[in-house]
PDB file of N, CA and C in Angstrom:
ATOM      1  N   UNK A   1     -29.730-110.496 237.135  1.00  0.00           N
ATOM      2  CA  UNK A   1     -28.294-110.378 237.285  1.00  0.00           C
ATOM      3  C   UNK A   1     -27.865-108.911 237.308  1.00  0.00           C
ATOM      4  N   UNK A   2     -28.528-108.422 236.265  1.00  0.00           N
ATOM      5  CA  UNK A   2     -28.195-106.705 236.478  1.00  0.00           C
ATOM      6  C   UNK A   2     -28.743-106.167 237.634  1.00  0.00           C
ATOM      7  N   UNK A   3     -29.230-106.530 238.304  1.00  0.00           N
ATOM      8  CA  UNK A   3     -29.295-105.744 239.647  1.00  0.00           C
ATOM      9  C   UNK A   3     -28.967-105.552 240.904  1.00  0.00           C
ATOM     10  N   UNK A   4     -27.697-106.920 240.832  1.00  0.00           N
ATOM     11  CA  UNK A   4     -26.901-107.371 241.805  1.00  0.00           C
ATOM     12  C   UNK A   4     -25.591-106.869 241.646  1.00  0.00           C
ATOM     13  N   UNK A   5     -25.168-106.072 240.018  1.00  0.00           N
ATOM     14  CA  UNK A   5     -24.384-105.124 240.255  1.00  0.00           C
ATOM     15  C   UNK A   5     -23.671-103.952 241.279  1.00  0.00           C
ATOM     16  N   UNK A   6     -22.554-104.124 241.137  1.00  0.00           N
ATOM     17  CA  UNK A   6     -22.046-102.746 242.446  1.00  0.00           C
ATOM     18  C   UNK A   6     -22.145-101.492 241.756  1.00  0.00           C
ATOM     19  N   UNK A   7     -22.650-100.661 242.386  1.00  0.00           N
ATOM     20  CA  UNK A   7     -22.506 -99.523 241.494  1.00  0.00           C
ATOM     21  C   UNK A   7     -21.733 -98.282 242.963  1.00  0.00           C
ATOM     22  N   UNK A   8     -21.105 -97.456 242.335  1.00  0.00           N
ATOM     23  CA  UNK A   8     -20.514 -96.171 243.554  1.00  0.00           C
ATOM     24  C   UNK A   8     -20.171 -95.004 242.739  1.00  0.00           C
ATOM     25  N   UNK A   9     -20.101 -94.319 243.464  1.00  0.00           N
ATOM     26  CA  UNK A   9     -20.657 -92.903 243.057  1.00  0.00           C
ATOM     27  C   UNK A   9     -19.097 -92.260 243.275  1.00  0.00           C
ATOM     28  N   UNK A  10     -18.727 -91.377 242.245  1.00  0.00           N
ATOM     29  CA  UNK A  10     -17.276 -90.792 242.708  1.00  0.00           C
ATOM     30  C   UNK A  10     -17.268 -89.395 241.659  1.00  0.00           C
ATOM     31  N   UNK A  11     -16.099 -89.001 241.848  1.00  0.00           N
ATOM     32  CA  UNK A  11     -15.765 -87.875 241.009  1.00  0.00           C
ATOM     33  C   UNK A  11     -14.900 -88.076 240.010  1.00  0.00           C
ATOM     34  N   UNK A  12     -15.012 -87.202 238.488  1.00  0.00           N
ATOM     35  CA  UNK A  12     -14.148 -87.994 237.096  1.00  0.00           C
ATOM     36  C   UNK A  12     -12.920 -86.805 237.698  1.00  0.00           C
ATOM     37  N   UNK A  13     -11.598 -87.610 237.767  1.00  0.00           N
ATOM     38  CA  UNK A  13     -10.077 -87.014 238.016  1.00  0.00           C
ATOM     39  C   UNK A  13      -9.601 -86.557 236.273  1.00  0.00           C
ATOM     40  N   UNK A  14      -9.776 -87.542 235.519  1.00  0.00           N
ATOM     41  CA  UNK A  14      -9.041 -87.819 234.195  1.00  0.00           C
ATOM     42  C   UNK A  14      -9.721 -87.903 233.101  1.00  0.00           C
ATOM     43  N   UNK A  15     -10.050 -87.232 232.066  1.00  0.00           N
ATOM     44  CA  UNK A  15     -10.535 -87.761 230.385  1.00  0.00           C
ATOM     45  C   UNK A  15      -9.623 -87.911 229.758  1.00  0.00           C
ATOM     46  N   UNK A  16      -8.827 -87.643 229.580  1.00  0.00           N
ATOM     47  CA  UNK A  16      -7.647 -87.497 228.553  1.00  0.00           C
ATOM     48  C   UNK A  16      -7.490 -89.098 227.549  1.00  0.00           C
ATOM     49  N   UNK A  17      -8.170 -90.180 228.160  1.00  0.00           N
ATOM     50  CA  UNK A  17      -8.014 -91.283 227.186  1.00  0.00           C
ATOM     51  C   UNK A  17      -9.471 -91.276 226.314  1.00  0.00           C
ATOM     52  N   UNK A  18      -9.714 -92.104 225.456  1.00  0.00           N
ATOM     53  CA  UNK A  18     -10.677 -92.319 224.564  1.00  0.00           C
ATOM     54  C   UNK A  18     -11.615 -93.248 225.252  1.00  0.00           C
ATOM     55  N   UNK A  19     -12.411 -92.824 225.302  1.00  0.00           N
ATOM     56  CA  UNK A  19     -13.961 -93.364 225.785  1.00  0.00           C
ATOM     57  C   UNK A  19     -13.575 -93.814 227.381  1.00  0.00           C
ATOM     58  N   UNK A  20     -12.853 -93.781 227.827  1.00  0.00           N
ATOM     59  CA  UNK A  20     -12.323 -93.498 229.038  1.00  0.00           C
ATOM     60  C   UNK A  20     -11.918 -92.781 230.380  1.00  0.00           C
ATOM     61  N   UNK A  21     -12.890 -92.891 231.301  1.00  0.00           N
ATOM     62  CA  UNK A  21     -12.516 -91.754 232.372  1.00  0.00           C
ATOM     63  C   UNK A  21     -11.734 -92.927 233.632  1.00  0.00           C
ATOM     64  N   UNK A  22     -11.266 -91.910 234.365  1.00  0.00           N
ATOM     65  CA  UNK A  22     -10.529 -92.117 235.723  1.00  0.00           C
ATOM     66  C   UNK A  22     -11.821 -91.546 236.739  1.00  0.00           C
ATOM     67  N   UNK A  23     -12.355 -92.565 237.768  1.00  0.00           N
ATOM     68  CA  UNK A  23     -12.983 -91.693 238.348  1.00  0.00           C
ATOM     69  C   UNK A  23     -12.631 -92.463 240.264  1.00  0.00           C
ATOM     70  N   UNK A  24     -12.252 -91.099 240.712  1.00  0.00           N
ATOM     71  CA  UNK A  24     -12.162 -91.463 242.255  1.00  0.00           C
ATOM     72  C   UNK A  24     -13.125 -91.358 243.270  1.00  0.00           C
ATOM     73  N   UNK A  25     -12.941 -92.237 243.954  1.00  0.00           N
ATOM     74  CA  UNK A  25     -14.589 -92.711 244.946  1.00  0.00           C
ATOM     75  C   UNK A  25     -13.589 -93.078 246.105  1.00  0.00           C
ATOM     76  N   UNK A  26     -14.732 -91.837 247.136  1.00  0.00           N
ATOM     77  CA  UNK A  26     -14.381 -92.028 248.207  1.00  0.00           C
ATOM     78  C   UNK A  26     -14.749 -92.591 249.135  1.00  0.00           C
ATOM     79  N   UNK A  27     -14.272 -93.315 250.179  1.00  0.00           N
ATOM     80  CA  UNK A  27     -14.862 -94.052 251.496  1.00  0.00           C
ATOM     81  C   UNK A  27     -15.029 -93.623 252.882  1.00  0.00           C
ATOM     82  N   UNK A  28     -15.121 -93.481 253.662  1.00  0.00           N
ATOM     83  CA  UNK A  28     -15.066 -92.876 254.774  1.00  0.00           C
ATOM     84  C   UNK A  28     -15.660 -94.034 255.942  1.00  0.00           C
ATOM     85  N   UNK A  29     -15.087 -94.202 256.851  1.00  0.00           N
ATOM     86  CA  UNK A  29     -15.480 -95.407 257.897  1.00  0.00           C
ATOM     87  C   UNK A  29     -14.754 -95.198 259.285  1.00  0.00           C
ATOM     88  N   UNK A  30     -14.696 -95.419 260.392  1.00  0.00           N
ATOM     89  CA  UNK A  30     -14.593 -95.279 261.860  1.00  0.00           C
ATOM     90  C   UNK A  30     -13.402 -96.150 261.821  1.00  0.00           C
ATOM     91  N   UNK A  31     -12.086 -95.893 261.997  1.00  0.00           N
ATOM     92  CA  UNK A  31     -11.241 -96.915 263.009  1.00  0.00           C
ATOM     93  C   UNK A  31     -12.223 -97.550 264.162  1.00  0.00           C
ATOM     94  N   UNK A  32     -11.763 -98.754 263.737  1.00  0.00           N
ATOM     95  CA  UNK A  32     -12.233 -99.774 264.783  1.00  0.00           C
ATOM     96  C   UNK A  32     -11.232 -99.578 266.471  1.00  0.00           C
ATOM     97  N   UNK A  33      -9.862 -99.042 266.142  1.00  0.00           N
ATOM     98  CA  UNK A  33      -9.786 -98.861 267.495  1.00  0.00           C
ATOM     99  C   UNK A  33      -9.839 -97.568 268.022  1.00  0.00           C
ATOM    100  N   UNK A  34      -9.347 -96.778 267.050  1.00  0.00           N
ATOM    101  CA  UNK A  34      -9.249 -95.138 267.586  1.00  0.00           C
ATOM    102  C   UNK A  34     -10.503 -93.933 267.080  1.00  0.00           C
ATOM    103  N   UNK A  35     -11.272 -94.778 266.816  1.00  0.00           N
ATOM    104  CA  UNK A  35     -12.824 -94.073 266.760  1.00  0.00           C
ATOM    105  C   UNK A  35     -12.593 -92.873 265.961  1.00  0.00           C
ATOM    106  N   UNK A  36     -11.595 -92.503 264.851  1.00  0.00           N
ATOM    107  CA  UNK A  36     -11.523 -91.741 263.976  1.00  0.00           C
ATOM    108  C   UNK A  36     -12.106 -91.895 262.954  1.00  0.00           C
ATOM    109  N   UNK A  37     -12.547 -90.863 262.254  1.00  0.00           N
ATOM    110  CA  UNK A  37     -13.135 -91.099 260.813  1.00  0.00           C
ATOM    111  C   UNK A  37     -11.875 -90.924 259.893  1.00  0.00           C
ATOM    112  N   UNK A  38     -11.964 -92.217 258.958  1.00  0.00           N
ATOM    113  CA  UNK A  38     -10.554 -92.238 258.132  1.00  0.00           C
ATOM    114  C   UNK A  38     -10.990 -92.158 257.039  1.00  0.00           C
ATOM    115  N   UNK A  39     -10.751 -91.051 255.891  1.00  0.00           N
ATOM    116  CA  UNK A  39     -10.620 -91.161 254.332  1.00  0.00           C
ATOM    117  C   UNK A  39     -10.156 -91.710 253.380  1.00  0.00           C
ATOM    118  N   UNK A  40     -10.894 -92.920 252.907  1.00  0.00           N
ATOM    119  CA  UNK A  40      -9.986 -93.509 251.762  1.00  0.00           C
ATOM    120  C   UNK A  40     -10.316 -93.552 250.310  1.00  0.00           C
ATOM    121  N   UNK A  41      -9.503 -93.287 249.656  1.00  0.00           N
ATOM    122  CA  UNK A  41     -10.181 -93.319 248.366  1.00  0.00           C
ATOM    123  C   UNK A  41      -9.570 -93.861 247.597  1.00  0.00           C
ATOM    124  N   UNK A  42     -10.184 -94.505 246.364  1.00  0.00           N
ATOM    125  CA  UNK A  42      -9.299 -95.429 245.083  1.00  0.00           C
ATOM    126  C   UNK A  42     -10.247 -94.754 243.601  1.00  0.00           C
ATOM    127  N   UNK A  43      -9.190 -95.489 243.211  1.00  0.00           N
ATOM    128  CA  UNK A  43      -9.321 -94.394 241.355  1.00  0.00           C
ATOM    129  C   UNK A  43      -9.828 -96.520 240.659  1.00  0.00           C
ATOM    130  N   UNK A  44     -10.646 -95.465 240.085  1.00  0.00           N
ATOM    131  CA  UNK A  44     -11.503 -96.755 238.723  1.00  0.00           C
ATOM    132  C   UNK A  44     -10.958 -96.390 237.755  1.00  0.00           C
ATOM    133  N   UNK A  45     -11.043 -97.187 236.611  1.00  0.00           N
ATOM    134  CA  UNK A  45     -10.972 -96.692 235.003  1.00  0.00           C
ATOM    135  C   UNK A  45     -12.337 -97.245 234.776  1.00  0.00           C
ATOM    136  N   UNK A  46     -13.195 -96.190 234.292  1.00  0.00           N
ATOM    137  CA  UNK A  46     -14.524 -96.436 233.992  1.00  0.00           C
ATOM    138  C   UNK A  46     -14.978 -96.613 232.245  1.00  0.00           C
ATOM    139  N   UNK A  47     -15.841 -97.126 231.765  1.00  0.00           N
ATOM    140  CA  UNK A  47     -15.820 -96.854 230.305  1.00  0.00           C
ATOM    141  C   UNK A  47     -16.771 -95.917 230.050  1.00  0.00           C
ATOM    142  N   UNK A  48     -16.563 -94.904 229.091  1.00  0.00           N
ATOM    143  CA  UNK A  48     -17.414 -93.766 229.290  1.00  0.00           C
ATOM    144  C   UNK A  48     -17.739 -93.804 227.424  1.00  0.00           C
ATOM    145  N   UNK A  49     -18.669 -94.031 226.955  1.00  0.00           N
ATOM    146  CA  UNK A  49     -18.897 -94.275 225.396  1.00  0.00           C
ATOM    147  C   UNK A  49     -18.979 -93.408 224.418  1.00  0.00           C
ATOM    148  N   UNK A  50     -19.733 -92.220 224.914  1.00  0.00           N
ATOM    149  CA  UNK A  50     -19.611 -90.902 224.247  1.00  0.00           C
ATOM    150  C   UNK A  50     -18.756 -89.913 224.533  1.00  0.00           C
ATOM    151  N   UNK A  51     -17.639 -89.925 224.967  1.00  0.00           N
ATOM    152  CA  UNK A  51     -16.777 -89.407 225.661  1.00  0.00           C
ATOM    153  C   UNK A  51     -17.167 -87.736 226.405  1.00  0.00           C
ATOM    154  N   UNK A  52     -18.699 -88.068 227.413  1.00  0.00           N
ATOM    155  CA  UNK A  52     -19.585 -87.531 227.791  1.00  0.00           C
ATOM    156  C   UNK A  52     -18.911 -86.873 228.763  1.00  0.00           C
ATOM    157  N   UNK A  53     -17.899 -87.412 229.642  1.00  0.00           N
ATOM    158  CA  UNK A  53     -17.463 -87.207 231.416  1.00  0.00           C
ATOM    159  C   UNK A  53     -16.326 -86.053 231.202  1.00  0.00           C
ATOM    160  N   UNK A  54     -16.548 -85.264 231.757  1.00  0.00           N
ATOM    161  CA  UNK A  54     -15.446 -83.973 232.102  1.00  0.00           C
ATOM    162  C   UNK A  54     -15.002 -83.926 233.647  1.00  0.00           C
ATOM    163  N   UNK A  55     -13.768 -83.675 233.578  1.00  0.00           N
ATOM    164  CA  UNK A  55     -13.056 -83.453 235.073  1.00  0.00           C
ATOM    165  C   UNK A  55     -14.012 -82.674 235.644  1.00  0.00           C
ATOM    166  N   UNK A  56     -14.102 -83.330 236.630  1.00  0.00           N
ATOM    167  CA  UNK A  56     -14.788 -82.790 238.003  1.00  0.00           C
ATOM    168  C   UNK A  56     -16.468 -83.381 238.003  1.00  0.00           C
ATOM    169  N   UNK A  57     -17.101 -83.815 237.490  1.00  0.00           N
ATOM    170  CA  UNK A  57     -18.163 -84.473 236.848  1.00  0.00           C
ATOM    171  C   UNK A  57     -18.048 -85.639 238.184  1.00  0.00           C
ATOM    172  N   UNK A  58     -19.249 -85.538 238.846  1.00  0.00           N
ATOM    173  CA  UNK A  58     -19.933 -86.539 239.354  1.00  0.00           C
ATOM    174  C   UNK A  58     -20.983 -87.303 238.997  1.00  0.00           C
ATOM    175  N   UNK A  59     -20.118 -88.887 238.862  1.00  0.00           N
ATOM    176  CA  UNK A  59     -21.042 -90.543 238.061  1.00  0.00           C
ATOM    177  C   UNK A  59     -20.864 -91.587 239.188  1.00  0.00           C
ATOM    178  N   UNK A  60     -22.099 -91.817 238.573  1.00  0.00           N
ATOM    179  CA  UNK A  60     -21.900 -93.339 238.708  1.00  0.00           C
ATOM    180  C   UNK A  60     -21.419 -94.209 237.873  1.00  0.00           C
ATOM    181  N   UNK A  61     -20.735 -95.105 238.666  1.00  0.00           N
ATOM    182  CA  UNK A  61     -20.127 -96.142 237.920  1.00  0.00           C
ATOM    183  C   UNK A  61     -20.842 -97.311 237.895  1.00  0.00           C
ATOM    184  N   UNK A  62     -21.170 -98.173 237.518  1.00  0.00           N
ATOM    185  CA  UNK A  62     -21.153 -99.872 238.001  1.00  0.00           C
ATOM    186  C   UNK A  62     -20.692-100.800 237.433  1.00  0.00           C
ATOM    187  N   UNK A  63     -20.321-102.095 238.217  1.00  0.00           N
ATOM    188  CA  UNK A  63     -19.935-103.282 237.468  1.00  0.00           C
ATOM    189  C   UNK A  63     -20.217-103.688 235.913  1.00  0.00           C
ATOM    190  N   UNK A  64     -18.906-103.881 235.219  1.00  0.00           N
ATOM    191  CA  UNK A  64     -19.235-104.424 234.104  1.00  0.00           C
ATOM    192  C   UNK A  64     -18.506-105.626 233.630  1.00  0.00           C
ATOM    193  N   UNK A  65     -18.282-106.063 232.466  1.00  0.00           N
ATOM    194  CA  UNK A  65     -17.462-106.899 231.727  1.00  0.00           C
ATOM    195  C   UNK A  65     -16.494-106.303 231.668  1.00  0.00           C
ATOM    196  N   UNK A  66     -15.152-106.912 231.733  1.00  0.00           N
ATOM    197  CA  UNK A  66     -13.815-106.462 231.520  1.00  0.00           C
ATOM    198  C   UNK A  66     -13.277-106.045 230.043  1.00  0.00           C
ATOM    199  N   UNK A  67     -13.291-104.666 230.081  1.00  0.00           N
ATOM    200  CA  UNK A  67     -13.182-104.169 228.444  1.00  0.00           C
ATOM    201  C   UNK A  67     -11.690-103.720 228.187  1.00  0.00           C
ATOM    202  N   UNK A  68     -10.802-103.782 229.189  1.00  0.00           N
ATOM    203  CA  UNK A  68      -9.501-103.315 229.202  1.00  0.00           C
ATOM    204  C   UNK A  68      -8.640-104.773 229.907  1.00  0.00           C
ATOM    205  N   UNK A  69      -7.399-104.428 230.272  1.00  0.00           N
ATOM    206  CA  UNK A  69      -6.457-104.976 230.957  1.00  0.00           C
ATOM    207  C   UNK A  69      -7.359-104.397 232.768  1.00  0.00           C
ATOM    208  N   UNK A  70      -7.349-102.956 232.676  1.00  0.00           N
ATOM    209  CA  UNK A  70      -7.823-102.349 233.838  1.00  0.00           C
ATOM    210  C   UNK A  70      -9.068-101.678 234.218  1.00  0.00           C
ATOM    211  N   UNK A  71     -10.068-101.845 232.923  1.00  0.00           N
ATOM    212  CA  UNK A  71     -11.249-101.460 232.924  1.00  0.00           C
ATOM    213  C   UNK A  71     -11.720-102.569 233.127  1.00  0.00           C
ATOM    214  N   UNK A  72     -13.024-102.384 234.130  1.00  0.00           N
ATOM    215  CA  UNK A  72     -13.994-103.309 234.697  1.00  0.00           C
ATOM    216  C   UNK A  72     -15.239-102.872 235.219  1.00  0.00           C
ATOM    217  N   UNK A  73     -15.194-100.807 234.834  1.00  0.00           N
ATOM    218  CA  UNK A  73     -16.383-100.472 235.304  1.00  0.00           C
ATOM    219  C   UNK A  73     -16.904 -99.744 234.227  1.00  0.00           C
ATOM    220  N   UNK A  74     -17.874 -99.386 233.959  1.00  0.00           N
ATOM    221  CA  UNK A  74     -19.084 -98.643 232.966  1.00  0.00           C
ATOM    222  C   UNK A  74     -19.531 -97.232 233.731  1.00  0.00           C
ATOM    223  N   UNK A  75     -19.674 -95.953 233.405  1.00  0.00           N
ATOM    224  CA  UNK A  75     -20.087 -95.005 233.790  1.00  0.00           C
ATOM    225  C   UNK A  75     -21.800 -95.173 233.428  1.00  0.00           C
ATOM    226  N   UNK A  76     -22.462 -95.333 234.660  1.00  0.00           N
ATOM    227  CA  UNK A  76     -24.266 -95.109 234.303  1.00  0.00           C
ATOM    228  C   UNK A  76     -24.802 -93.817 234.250  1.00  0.00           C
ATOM    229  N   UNK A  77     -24.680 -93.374 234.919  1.00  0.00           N
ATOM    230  CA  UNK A  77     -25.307 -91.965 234.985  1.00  0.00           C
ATOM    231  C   UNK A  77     -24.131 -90.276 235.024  1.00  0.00           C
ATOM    232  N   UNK A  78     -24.681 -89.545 234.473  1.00  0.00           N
ATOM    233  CA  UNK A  78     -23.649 -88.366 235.342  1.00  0.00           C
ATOM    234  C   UNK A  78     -24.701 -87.501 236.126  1.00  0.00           C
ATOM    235  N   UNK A  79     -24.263 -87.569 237.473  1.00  0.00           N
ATOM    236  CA  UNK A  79     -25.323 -87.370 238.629  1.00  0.00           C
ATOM    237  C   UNK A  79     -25.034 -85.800 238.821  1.00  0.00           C
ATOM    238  N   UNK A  80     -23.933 -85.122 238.525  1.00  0.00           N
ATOM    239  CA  UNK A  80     -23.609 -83.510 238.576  1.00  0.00           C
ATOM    240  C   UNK A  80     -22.782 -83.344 237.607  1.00  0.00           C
ATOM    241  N   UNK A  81     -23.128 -82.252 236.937  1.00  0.00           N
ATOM    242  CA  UNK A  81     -22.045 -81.285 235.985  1.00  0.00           C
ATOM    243  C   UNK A  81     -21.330 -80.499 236.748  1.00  0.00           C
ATOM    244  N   UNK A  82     -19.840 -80.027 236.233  1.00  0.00           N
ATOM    245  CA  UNK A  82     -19.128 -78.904 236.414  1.00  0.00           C
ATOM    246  C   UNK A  82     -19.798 -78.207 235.512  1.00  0.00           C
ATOM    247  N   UNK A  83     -19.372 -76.499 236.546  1.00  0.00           N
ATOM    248  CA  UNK A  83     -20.070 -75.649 236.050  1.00  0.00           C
ATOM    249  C   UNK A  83     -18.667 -75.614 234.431  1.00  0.00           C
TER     250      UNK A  83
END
């Protein structure tokens, strides 16, 4: 079951809550009619346990159990530090 998890990769926007980051993940994909590359991006509330994640900090996130009203993802890894 754990490996059928979603996991995506984004950048932490927000620490400011407790064990809690904001992290935004971006998309990028082709209009289907006007053959543009379009940028989209959406913000997670991730759960972060050691309150490890600093703005600008690139993680992974993946699927978890719902630990908030709006948390539903878990931070796995931190894949880059800010300097």
């Amino acid at each position: 079951m754990r490996e059928r998890r979603r996991r995506l990769t984004g950048v932490v926007s927000s620490d400011k809550m407790d064990k809690t980051v904001v992290v935004v993940v971006e998309r990028r994909y082709r209009h289907p009619l006007y053959k543009k590359v379009v940028r989209e991006t959406k913000k997670y509330m991730a759960h972060d346990e050691n309150n490890a994640c600093r703005i600008g900090d690139t993680v992974r996130i993946v699927e978890s159990r719902p630990y908030s009203r709006h948390k539903r993802w878990a931070v796995e890894t931190i894949v880059e530090r800010t300097a």
